[in-house]
N, C-alpha and C. Protein backbone atom coordinates (compact mmCIF):
# COMPACT_ATOMS: atom_id res chain seq x y z
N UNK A 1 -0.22 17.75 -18.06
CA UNK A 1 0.22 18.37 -16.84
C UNK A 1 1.74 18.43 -16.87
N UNK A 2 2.25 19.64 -16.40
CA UNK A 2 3.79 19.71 -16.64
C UNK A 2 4.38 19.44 -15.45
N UNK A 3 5.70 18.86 -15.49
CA UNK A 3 6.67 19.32 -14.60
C UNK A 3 6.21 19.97 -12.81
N UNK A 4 6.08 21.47 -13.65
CA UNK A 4 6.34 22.36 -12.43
C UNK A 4 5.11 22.19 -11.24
N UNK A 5 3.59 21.62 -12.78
CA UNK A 5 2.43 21.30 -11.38
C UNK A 5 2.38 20.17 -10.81
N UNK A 6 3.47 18.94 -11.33
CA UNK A 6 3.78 17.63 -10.39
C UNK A 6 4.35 17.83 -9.43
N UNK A 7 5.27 18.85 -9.56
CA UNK A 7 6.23 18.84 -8.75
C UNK A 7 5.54 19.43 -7.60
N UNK A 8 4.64 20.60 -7.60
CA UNK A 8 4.25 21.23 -7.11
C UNK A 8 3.04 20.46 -5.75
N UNK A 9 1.93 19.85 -6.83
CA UNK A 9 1.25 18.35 -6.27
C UNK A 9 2.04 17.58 -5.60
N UNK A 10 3.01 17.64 -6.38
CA UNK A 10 3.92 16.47 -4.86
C UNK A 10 3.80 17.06 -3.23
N UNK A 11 4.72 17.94 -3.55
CA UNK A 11 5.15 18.99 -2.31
C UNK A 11 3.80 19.18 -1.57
N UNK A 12 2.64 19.61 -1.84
CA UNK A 12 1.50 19.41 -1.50
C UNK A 12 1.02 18.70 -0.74
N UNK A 13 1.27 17.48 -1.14
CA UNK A 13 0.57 15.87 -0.38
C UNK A 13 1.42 15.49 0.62
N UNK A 14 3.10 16.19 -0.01
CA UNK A 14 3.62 15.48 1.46
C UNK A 14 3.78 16.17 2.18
N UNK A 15 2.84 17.54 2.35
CA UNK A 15 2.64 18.27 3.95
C UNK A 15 1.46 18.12 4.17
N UNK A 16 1.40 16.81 3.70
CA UNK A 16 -0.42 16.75 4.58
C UNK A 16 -0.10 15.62 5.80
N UNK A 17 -0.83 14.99 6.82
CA UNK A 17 -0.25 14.62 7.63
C UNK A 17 -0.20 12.69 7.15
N UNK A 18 0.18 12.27 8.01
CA UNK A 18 0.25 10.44 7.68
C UNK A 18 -1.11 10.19 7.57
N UNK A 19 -1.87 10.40 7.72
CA UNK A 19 -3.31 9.77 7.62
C UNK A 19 -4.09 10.25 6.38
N UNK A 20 -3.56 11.56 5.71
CA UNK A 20 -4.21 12.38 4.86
C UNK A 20 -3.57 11.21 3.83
N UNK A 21 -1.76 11.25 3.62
CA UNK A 21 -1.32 10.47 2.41
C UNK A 21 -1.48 9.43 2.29
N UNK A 22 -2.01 8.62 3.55
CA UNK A 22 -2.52 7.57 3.03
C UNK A 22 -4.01 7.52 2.25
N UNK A 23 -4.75 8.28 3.06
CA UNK A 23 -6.15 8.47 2.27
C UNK A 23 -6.08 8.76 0.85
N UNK A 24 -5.09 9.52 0.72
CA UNK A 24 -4.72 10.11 -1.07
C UNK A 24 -4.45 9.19 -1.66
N UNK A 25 -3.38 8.54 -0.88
CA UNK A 25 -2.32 7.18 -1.59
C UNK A 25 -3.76 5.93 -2.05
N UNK A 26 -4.51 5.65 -1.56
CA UNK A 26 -5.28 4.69 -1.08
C UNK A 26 -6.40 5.21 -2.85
N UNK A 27 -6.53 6.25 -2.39
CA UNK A 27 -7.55 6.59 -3.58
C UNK A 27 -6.77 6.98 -4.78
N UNK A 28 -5.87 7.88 -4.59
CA UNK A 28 -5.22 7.57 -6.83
C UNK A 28 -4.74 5.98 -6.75
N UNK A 29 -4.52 5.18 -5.52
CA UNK A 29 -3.86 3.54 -6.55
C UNK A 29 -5.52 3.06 -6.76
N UNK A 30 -6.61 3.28 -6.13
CA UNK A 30 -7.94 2.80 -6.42
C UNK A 30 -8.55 2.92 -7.59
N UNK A 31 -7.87 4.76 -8.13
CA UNK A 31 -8.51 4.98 -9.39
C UNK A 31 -7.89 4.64 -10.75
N UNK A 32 -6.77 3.87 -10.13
CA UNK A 32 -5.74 3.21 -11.44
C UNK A 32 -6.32 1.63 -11.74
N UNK A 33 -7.29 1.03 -10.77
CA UNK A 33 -7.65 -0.56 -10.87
C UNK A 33 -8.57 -0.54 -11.53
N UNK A 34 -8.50 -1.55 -11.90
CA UNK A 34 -9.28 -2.04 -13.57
C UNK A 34 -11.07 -3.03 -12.78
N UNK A 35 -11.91 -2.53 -13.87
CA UNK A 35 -13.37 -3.21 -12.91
C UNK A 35 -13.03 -4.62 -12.11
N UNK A 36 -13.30 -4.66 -11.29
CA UNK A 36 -13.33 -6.02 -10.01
C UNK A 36 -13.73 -7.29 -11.11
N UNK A 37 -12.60 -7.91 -10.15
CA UNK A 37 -12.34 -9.42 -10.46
C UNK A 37 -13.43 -10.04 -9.81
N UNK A 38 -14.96 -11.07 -10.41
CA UNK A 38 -15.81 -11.18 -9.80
C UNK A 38 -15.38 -12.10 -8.77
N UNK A 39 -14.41 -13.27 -8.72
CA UNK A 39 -13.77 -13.87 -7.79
C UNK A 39 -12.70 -13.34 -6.93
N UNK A 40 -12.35 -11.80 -7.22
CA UNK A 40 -10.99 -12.11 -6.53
C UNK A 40 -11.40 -11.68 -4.89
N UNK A 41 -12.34 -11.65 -4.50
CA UNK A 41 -13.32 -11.42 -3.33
C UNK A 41 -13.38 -12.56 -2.93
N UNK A 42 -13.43 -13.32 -3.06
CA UNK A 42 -12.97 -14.47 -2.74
C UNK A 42 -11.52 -15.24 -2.54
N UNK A 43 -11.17 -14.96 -3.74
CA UNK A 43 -9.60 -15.47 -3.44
C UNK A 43 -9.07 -14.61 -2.44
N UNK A 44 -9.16 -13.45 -2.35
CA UNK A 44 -8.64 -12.66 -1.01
C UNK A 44 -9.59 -13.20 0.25
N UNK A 45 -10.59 -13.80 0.54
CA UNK A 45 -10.79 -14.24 1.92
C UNK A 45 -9.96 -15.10 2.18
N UNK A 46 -9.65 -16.08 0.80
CA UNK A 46 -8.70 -17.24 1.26
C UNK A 46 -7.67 -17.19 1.71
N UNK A 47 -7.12 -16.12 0.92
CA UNK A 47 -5.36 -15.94 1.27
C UNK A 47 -5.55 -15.53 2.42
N UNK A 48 -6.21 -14.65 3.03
CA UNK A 48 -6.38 -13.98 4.28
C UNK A 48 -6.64 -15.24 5.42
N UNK A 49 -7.39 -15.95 5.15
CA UNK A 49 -7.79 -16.83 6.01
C UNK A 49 -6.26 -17.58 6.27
N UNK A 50 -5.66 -18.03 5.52
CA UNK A 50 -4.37 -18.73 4.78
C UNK A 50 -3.13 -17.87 5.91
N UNK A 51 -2.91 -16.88 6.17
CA UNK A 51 -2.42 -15.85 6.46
C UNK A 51 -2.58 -16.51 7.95
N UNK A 52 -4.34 -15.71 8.38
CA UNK A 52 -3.73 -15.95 9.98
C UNK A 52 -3.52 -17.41 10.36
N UNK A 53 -3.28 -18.43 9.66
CA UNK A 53 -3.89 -19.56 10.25
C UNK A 53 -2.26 -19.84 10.11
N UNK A 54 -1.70 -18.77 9.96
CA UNK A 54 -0.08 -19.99 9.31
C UNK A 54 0.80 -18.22 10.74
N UNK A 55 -0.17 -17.27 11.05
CA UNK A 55 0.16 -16.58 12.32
C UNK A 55 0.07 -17.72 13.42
N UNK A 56 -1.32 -17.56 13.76
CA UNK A 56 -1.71 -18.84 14.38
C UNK A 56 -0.87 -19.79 14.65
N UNK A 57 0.03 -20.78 14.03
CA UNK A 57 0.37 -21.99 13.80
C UNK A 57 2.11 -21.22 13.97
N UNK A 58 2.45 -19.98 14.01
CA UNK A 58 4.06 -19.70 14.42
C UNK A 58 4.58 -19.59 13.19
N UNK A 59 3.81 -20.14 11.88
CA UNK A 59 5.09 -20.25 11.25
C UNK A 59 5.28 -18.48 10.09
N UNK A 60 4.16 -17.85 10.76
CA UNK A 60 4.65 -16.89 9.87
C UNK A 60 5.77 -16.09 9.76
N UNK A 61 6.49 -15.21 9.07
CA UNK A 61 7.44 -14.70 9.11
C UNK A 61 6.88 -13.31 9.41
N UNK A 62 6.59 -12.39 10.50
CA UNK A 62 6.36 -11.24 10.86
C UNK A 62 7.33 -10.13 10.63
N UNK A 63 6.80 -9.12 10.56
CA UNK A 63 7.65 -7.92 10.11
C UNK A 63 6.56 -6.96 10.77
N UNK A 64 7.21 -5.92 11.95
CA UNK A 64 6.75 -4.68 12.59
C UNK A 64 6.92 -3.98 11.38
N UNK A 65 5.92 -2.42 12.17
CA UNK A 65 5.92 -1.45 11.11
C UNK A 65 7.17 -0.44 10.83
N UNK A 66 7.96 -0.45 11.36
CA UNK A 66 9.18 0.34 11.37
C UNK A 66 10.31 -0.17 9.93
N UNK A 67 10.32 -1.80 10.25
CA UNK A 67 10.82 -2.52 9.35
C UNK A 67 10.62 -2.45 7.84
N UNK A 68 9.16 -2.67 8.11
CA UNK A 68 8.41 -2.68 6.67
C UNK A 68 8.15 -1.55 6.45
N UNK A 69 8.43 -0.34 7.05
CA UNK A 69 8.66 1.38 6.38
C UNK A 69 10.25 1.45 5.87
N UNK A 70 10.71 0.42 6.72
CA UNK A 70 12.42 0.64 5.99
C UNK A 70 12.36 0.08 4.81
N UNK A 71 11.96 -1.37 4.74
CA UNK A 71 12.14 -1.84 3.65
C UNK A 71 11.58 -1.16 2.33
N UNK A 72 10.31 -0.73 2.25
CA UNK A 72 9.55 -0.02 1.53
C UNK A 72 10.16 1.50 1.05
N UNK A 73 11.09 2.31 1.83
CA UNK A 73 11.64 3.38 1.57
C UNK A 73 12.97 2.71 1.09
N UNK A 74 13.55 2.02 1.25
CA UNK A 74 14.38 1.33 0.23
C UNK A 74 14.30 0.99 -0.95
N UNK A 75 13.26 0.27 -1.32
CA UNK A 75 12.60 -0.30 -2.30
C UNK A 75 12.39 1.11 -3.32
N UNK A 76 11.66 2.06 -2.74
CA UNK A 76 11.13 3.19 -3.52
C UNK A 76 12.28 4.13 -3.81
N UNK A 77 13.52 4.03 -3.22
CA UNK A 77 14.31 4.63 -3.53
C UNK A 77 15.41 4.36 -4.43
N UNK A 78 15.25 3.16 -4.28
CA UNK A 78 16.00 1.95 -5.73
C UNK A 78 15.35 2.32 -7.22
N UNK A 79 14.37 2.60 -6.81
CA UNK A 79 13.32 2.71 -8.66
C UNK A 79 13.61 4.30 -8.91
């Protein structure tokens, strides 16, 4: 695939609306993961569990969504 039809695919996706690029976003990083970790279904309840319990308890460090779109458009614009 060249150039002009990435470029083109790009431009594409990002006039679709916030809910579309995430649906897109969500499914090409899905079709890049390698067959399931038979535990990691597990290790992700834990961390999750791990997560709210340390919300719960105050000590988490929270970040709204505005923030964590800044930080993240920073980040992506550094690479």
């Amino acid at each position: 695939m060249g150039t002009a039809t990435l470029d083109k695919l790009r431009s594409e996706a990002l006039a679709l609306s916030e809910l579309e690029r995430a649906q897109l976003a969500y499914e090409l990083v899905r079709s890049l993961d390698q067959p399931a970790d038979a535990d990691a279904g597990s290790a992700w309840d834990k961390e999750i569990l791990k997560r709210l319990r340390s919300i719960d308890a105050g000590t988490a460090k929270l970040v709204d969504r505005d923030e964590l779109r800044s930080r993240l458009e920073q980040r992506l614009s550094a690479s």
